[in-house]
C-alpha atoms as a PDB file:
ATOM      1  CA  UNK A   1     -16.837  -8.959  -7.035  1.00  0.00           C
ATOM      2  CA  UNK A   2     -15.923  -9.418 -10.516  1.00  0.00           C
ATOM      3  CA  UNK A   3     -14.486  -6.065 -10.786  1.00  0.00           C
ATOM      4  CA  UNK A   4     -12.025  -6.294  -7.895  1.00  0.00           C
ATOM      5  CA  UNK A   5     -11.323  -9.876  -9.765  1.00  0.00           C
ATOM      6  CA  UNK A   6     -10.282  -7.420 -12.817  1.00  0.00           C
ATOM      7  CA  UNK A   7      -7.882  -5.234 -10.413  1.00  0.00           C
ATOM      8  CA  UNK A   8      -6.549  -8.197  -9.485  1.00  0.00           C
ATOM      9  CA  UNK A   9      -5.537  -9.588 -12.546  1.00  0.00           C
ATOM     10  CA  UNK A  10      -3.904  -5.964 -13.570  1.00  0.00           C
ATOM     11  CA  UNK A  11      -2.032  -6.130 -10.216  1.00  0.00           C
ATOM     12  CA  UNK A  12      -0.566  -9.441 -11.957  1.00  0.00           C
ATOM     13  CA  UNK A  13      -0.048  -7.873 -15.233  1.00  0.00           C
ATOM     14  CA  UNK A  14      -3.129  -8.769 -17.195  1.00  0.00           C
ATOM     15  CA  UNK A  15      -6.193  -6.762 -17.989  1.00  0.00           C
ATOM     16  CA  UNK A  16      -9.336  -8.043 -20.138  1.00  0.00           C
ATOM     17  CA  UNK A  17      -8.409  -6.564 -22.859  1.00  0.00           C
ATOM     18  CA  UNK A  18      -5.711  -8.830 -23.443  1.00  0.00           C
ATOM     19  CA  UNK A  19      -8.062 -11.612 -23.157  1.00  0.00           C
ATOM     20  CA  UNK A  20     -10.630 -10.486 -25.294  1.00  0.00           C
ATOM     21  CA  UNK A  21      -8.015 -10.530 -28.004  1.00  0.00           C
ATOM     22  CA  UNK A  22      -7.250 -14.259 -27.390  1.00  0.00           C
ATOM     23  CA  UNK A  23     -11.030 -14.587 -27.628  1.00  0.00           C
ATOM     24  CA  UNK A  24     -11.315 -12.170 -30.571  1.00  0.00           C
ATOM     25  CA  UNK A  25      -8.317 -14.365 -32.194  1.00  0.00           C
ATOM     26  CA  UNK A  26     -10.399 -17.971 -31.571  1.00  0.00           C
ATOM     27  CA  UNK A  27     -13.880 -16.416 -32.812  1.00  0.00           C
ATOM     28  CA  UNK A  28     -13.378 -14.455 -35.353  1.00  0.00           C
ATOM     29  CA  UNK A  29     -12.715 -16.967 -38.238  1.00  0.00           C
ATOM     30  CA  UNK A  30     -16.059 -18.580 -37.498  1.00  0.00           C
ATOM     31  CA  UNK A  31     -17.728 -15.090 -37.040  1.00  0.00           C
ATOM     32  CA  UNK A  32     -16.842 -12.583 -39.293  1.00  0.00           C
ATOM     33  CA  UNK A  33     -19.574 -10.068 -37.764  1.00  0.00           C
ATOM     34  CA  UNK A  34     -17.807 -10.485 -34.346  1.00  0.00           C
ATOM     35  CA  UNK A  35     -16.354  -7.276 -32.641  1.00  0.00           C
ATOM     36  CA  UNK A  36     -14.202  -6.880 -29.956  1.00  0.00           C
ATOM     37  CA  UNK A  37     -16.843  -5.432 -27.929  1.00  0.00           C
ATOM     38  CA  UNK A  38     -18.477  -8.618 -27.948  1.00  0.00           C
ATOM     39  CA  UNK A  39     -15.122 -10.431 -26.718  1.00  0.00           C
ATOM     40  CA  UNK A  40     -14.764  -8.127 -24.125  1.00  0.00           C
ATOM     41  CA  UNK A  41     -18.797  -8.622 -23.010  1.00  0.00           C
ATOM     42  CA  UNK A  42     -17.968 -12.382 -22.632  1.00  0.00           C
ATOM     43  CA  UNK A  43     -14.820 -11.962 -20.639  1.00  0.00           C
ATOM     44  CA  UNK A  44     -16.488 -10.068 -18.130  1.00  0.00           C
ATOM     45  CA  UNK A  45     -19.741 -12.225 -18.387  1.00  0.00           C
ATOM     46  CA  UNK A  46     -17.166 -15.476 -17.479  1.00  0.00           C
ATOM     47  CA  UNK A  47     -15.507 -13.251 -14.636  1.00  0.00           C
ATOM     48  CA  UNK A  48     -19.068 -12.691 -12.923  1.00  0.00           C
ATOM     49  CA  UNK A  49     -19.589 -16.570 -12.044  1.00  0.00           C
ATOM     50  CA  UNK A  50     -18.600 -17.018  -8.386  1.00  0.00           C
ATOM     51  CA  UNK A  51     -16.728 -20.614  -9.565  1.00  0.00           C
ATOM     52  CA  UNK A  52     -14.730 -18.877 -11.823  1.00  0.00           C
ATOM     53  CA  UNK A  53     -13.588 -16.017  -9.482  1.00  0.00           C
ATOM     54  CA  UNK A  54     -12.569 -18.837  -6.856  1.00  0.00           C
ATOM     55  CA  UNK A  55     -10.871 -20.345  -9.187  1.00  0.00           C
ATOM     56  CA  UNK A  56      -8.933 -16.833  -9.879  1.00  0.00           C
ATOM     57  CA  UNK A  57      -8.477 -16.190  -6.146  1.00  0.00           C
ATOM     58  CA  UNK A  58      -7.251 -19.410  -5.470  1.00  0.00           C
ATOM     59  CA  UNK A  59      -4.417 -20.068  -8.207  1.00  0.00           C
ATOM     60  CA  UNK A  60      -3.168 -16.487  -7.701  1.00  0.00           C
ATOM     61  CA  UNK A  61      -3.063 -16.201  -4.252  1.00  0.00           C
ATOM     62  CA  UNK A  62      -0.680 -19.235  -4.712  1.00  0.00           C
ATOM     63  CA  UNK A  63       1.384 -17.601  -7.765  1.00  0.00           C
ATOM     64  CA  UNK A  64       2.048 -15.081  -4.678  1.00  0.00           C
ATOM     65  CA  UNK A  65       2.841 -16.860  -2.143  1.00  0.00           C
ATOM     66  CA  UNK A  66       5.210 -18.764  -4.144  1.00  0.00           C
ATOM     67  CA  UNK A  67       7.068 -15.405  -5.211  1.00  0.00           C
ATOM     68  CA  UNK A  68       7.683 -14.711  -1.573  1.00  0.00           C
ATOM     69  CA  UNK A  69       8.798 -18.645  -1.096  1.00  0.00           C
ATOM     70  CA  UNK A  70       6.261 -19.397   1.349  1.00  0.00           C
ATOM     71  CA  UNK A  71       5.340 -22.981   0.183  1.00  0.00           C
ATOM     72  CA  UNK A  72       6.098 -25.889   1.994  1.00  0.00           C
ATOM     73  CA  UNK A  73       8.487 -28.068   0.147  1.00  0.00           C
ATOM     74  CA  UNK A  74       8.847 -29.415  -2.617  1.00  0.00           C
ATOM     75  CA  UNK A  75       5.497 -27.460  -3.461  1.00  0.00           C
ATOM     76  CA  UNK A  76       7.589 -24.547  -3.583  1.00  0.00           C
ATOM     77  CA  UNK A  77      10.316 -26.434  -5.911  1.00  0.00           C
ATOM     78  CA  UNK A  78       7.992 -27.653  -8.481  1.00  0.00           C
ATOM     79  CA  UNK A  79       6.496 -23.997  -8.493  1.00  0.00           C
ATOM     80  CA  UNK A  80       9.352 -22.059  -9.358  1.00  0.00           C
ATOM     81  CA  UNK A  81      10.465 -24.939 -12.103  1.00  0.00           C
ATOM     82  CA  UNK A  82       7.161 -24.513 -13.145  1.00  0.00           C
ATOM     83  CA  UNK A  83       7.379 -28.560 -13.356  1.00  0.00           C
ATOM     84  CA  UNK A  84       5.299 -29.670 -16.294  1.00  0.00           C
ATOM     85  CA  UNK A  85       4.201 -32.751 -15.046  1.00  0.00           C
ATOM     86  CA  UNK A  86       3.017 -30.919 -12.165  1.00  0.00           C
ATOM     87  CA  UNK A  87      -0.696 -30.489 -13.724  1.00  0.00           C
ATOM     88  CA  UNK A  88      -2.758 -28.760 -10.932  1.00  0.00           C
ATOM     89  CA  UNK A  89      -2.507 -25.513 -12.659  1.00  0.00           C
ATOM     90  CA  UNK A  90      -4.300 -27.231 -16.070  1.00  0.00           C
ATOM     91  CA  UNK A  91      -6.581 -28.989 -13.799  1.00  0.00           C
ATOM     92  CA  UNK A  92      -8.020 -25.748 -12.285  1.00  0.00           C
ATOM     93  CA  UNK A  93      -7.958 -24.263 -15.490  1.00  0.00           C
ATOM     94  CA  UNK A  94     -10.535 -26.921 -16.789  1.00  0.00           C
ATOM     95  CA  UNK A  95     -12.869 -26.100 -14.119  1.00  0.00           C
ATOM     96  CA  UNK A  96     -13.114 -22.237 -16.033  1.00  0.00           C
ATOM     97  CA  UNK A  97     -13.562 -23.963 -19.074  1.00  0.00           C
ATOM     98  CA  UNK A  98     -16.182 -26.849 -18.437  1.00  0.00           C
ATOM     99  CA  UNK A  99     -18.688 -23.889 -17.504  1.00  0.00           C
ATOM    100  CA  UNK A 100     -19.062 -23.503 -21.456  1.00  0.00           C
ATOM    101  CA  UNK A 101     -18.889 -27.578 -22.747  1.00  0.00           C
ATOM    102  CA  UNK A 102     -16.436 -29.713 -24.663  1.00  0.00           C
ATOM    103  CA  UNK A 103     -15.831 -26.332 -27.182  1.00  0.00           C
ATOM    104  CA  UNK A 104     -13.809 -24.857 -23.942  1.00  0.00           C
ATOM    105  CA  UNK A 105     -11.570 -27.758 -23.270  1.00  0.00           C
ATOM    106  CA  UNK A 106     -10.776 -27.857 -27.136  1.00  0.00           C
ATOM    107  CA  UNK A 107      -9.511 -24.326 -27.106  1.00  0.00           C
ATOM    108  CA  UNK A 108      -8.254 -24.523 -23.773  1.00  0.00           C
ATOM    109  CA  UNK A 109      -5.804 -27.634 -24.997  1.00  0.00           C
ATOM    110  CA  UNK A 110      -5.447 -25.442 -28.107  1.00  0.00           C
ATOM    111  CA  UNK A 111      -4.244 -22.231 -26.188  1.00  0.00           C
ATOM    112  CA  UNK A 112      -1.984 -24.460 -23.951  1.00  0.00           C
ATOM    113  CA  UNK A 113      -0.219 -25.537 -26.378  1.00  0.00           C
ATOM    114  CA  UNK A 114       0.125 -22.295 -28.692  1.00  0.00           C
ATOM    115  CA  UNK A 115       0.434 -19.885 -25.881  1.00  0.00           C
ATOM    116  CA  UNK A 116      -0.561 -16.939 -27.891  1.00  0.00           C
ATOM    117  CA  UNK A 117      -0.665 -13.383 -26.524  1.00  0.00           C
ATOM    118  CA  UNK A 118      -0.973 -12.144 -23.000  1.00  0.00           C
ATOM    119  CA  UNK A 119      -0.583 -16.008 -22.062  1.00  0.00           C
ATOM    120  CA  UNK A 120       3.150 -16.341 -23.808  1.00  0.00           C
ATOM    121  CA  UNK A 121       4.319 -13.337 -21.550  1.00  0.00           C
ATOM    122  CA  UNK A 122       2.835 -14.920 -18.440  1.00  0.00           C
ATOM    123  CA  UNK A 123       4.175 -18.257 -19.247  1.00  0.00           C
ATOM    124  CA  UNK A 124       7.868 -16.697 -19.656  1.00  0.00           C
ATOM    125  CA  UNK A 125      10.349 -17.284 -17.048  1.00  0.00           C
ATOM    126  CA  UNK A 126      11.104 -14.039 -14.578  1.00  0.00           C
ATOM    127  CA  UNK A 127      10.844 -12.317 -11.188  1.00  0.00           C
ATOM    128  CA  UNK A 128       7.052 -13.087 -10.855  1.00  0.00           C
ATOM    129  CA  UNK A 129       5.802 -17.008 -10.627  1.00  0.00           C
ATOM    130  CA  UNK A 130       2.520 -17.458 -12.880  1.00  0.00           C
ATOM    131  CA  UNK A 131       2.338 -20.952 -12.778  1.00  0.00           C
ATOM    132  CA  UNK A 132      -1.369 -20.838 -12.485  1.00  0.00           C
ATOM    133  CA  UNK A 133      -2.405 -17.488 -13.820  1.00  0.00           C
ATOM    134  CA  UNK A 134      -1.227 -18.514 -17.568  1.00  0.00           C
ATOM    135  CA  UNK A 135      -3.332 -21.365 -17.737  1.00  0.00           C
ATOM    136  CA  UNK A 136      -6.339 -19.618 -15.718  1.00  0.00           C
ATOM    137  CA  UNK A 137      -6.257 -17.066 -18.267  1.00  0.00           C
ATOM    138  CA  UNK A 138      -5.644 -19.381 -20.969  1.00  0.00           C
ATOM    139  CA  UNK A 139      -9.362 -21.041 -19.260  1.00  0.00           C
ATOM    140  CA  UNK A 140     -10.659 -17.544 -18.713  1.00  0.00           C
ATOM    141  CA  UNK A 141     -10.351 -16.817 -22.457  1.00  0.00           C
ATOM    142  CA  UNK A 142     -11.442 -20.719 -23.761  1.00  0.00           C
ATOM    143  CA  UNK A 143     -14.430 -20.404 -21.937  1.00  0.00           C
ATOM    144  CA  UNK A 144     -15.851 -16.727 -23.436  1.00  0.00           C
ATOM    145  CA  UNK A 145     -14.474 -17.680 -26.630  1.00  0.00           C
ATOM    146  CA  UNK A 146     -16.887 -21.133 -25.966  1.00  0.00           C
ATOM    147  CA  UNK A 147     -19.795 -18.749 -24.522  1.00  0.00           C
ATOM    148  CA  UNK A 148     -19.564 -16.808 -27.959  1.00  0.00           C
ATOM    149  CA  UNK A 149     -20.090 -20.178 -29.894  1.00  0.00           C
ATOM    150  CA  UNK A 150     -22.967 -21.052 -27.982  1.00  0.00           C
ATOM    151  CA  UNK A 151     -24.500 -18.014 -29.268  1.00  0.00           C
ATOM    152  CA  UNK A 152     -23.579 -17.761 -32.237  1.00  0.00           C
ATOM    153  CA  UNK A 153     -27.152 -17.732 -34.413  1.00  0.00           C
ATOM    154  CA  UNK A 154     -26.123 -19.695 -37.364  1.00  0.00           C
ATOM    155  CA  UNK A 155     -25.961 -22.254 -34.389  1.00  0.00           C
ATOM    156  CA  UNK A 156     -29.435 -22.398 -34.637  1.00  0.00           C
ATOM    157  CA  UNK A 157     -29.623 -23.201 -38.224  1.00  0.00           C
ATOM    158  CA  UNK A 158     -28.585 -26.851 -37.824  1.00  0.00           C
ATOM    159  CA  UNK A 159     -32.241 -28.977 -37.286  1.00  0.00           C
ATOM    160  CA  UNK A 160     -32.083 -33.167 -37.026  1.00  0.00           C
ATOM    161  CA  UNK A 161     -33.054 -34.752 -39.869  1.00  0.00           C
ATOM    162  CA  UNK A 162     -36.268 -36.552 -39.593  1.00  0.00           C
ATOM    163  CA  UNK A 163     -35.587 -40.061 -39.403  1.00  0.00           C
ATOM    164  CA  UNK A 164     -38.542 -41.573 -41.021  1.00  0.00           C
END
Protein backbone atom coordinates (compact mmCIF):
# COMPACT_ATOMS: atom_id res chain seq x y z
CA UNK A 1 0.00 0.00 0.00
CA UNK A 2 2.74 2.26 0.73
CA UNK A 3 3.75 2.49 -2.77
CA UNK A 4 0.42 3.60 -4.23
CA UNK A 5 0.69 6.10 -0.99
CA UNK A 6 4.01 7.34 -2.96
CA UNK A 7 1.96 7.78 -6.42
CA UNK A 8 -0.25 9.56 -4.58
CA UNK A 9 1.77 12.06 -3.15
CA UNK A 10 3.50 12.65 -6.83
CA UNK A 11 -0.07 13.05 -8.18
CA UNK A 12 -0.02 16.08 -5.54
CA UNK A 13 3.33 17.25 -6.46
CA UNK A 14 5.61 15.63 -3.94
CA UNK A 15 7.82 12.61 -4.22
CA UNK A 16 10.15 11.14 -1.30
CA UNK A 17 12.86 12.48 -2.44
CA UNK A 18 11.90 15.78 -1.48
CA UNK A 19 11.31 14.57 1.92
CA UNK A 20 14.31 12.79 2.47
CA UNK A 21 16.04 16.09 1.95
CA UNK A 22 14.01 17.75 4.77
CA UNK A 23 15.11 14.69 6.73
CA UNK A 24 18.67 14.75 5.34
CA UNK A 25 18.59 18.69 6.32
CA UNK A 26 17.34 17.85 10.26
CA UNK A 27 19.92 14.80 10.64
CA UNK A 28 22.75 15.54 9.23
CA UNK A 29 24.31 18.04 11.75
CA UNK A 30 23.98 15.41 14.45
CA UNK A 31 25.20 12.64 12.00
CA UNK A 32 27.85 13.42 9.89
CA UNK A 33 28.06 9.65 8.53
CA UNK A 34 24.36 10.02 7.43
CA UNK A 35 23.54 9.56 3.63
CA UNK A 36 20.69 10.27 1.80
CA UNK A 37 20.05 6.74 1.24
CA UNK A 38 19.41 6.39 4.75
CA UNK A 39 16.79 9.43 4.65
CA UNK A 40 15.15 7.99 1.93
CA UNK A 41 15.04 4.25 3.86
CA UNK A 42 13.19 6.07 6.73
CA UNK A 43 10.71 7.89 4.60
CA UNK A 44 9.53 4.87 3.13
CA UNK A 45 9.89 2.88 6.48
CA UNK A 46 7.28 5.84 8.04
CA UNK A 47 5.04 5.45 4.78
CA UNK A 48 4.62 1.54 5.46
CA UNK A 49 2.64 2.05 8.91
CA UNK A 50 -1.07 1.66 8.12
CA UNK A 51 -1.73 4.92 10.72
CA UNK A 52 0.37 6.93 8.81
CA UNK A 53 -1.07 6.08 5.32
CA UNK A 54 -4.67 6.90 6.81
CA UNK A 55 -3.53 9.75 7.90
CA UNK A 56 -2.22 10.52 4.12
CA UNK A 57 -5.48 9.29 2.58
CA UNK A 58 -7.52 11.16 4.75
CA UNK A 59 -6.02 14.86 4.68
CA UNK A 60 -5.58 14.56 0.89
CA UNK A 61 -8.62 13.25 -0.12
CA UNK A 62 -9.88 16.49 1.62
CA UNK A 63 -7.11 18.89 -0.07
CA UNK A 64 -9.21 17.45 -3.21
CA UNK A 65 -12.31 17.77 -2.51
CA UNK A 66 -11.78 21.20 -1.44
CA UNK A 67 -10.16 22.10 -4.97
CA UNK A 68 -13.37 21.02 -6.60
CA UNK A 69 -15.44 23.11 -3.72
CA UNK A 70 -17.23 20.24 -2.48
CA UNK A 71 -17.16 21.08 1.31
CA UNK A 72 -19.99 22.01 3.17
CA UNK A 73 -19.70 25.50 4.44
CA UNK A 74 -17.76 27.31 6.04
CA UNK A 75 -15.45 24.08 5.94
CA UNK A 76 -14.89 24.97 2.50
CA UNK A 77 -14.16 28.83 3.48
CA UNK A 78 -11.65 28.20 6.08
CA UNK A 79 -9.99 25.70 3.51
CA UNK A 80 -9.30 27.85 0.76
CA UNK A 81 -8.10 30.81 3.38
CA UNK A 82 -6.15 28.21 4.64
CA UNK A 83 -7.40 29.82 8.15
CA UNK A 84 -4.58 29.51 10.63
CA UNK A 85 -6.47 29.11 13.55
CA UNK A 86 -8.13 26.39 11.85
CA UNK A 87 -5.59 23.63 13.39
CA UNK A 88 -6.98 20.21 12.17
CA UNK A 89 -4.37 20.01 9.57
CA UNK A 90 -1.41 20.32 12.56
CA UNK A 91 -3.46 18.07 14.61
CA UNK A 92 -3.34 15.18 12.07
CA UNK A 93 0.05 15.96 11.40
CA UNK A 94 0.99 15.11 15.11
CA UNK A 95 -0.52 11.80 14.84
CA UNK A 96 2.59 11.03 11.94
CA UNK A 97 4.86 12.37 14.28
CA UNK A 98 3.99 10.83 17.81
CA UNK A 99 4.82 7.33 16.09
CA UNK A 100 8.62 8.37 16.73
CA UNK A 101 8.34 10.36 20.51
CA UNK A 102 8.69 13.92 21.73
CA UNK A 103 11.96 14.27 19.02
CA UNK A 104 9.01 14.30 16.19
CA UNK A 105 6.82 16.94 17.64
CA UNK A 106 10.06 19.13 18.19
CA UNK A 107 10.91 19.04 14.53
CA UNK A 108 7.51 18.93 13.47
CA UNK A 109 6.90 22.54 15.41
CA UNK A 110 10.36 23.30 13.98
CA UNK A 111 9.41 22.54 10.24
CA UNK A 112 6.03 24.39 10.77
CA UNK A 113 7.39 27.19 11.46
CA UNK A 114 10.49 27.29 8.94
CA UNK A 115 8.70 25.69 6.11
CA UNK A 116 11.78 24.61 4.36
CA UNK A 117 11.79 22.82 1.00
CA UNK A 118 9.12 20.81 -0.69
CA UNK A 119 6.85 22.07 2.34
CA UNK A 120 7.32 26.07 1.40
CA UNK A 121 6.01 25.23 -2.22
CA UNK A 122 3.05 23.29 -0.83
CA UNK A 123 2.28 25.87 1.69
CA UNK A 124 2.21 28.69 -1.18
CA UNK A 125 -1.00 30.04 -2.27
CA UNK A 126 -2.31 28.68 -5.96
CA UNK A 127 -4.71 26.60 -8.06
CA UNK A 128 -4.27 23.45 -5.83
CA UNK A 129 -5.49 23.59 -1.89
CA UNK A 130 -2.75 21.76 0.38
CA UNK A 131 -3.99 22.72 3.51
CA UNK A 132 -3.23 19.37 4.94
CA UNK A 133 -0.61 17.87 2.71
CA UNK A 134 2.11 20.65 3.89
CA UNK A 135 1.84 19.84 7.33
CA UNK A 136 1.41 15.90 6.67
CA UNK A 137 4.56 16.09 4.92
CA UNK A 138 6.05 18.41 7.25
CA UNK A 139 4.92 15.10 9.95
CA UNK A 140 5.96 12.61 7.32
CA UNK A 141 9.51 14.06 7.33
CA UNK A 142 9.64 14.90 11.50
CA UNK A 143 8.89 11.53 12.12
CA UNK A 144 11.87 9.65 9.81
CA UNK A 145 14.07 12.36 10.72
CA UNK A 146 12.92 11.17 14.65
CA UNK A 147 13.20 7.32 13.51
CA UNK A 148 16.91 8.18 12.42
CA UNK A 149 17.64 9.58 16.01
CA UNK A 150 16.37 6.66 17.61
CA UNK A 151 18.98 4.81 15.87
CA UNK A 152 21.50 6.65 15.87
CA UNK A 153 24.41 4.38 17.83
CA UNK A 154 26.13 7.04 19.72
CA UNK A 155 22.53 6.90 21.28
CA UNK A 156 23.62 4.04 22.95
CA UNK A 157 26.63 5.50 24.48
CA UNK A 158 24.75 7.46 27.16
CA UNK A 159 24.50 4.80 30.49
CA UNK A 160 22.79 6.23 34.05
CA UNK A 161 25.07 7.00 36.45
CA UNK A 162 25.06 4.72 39.36
CA UNK A 163 23.50 6.40 42.11
CA UNK A 164 25.23 4.96 45.04
Amino acid sequence: MSKGLELLLERRGVKVEDVAEIVYMLQHPYNAALKMEDCLESVRAVLVKREVQYVFYTGIALDELAEKKLLPEPLQAIMEADESLYGVDETMALGITNVYGMIGLTSFGYLDKVKPGIIKHLNMKGPRIHVFLDDLIAGLAAAASARIAHQDPKALLYETPDPF
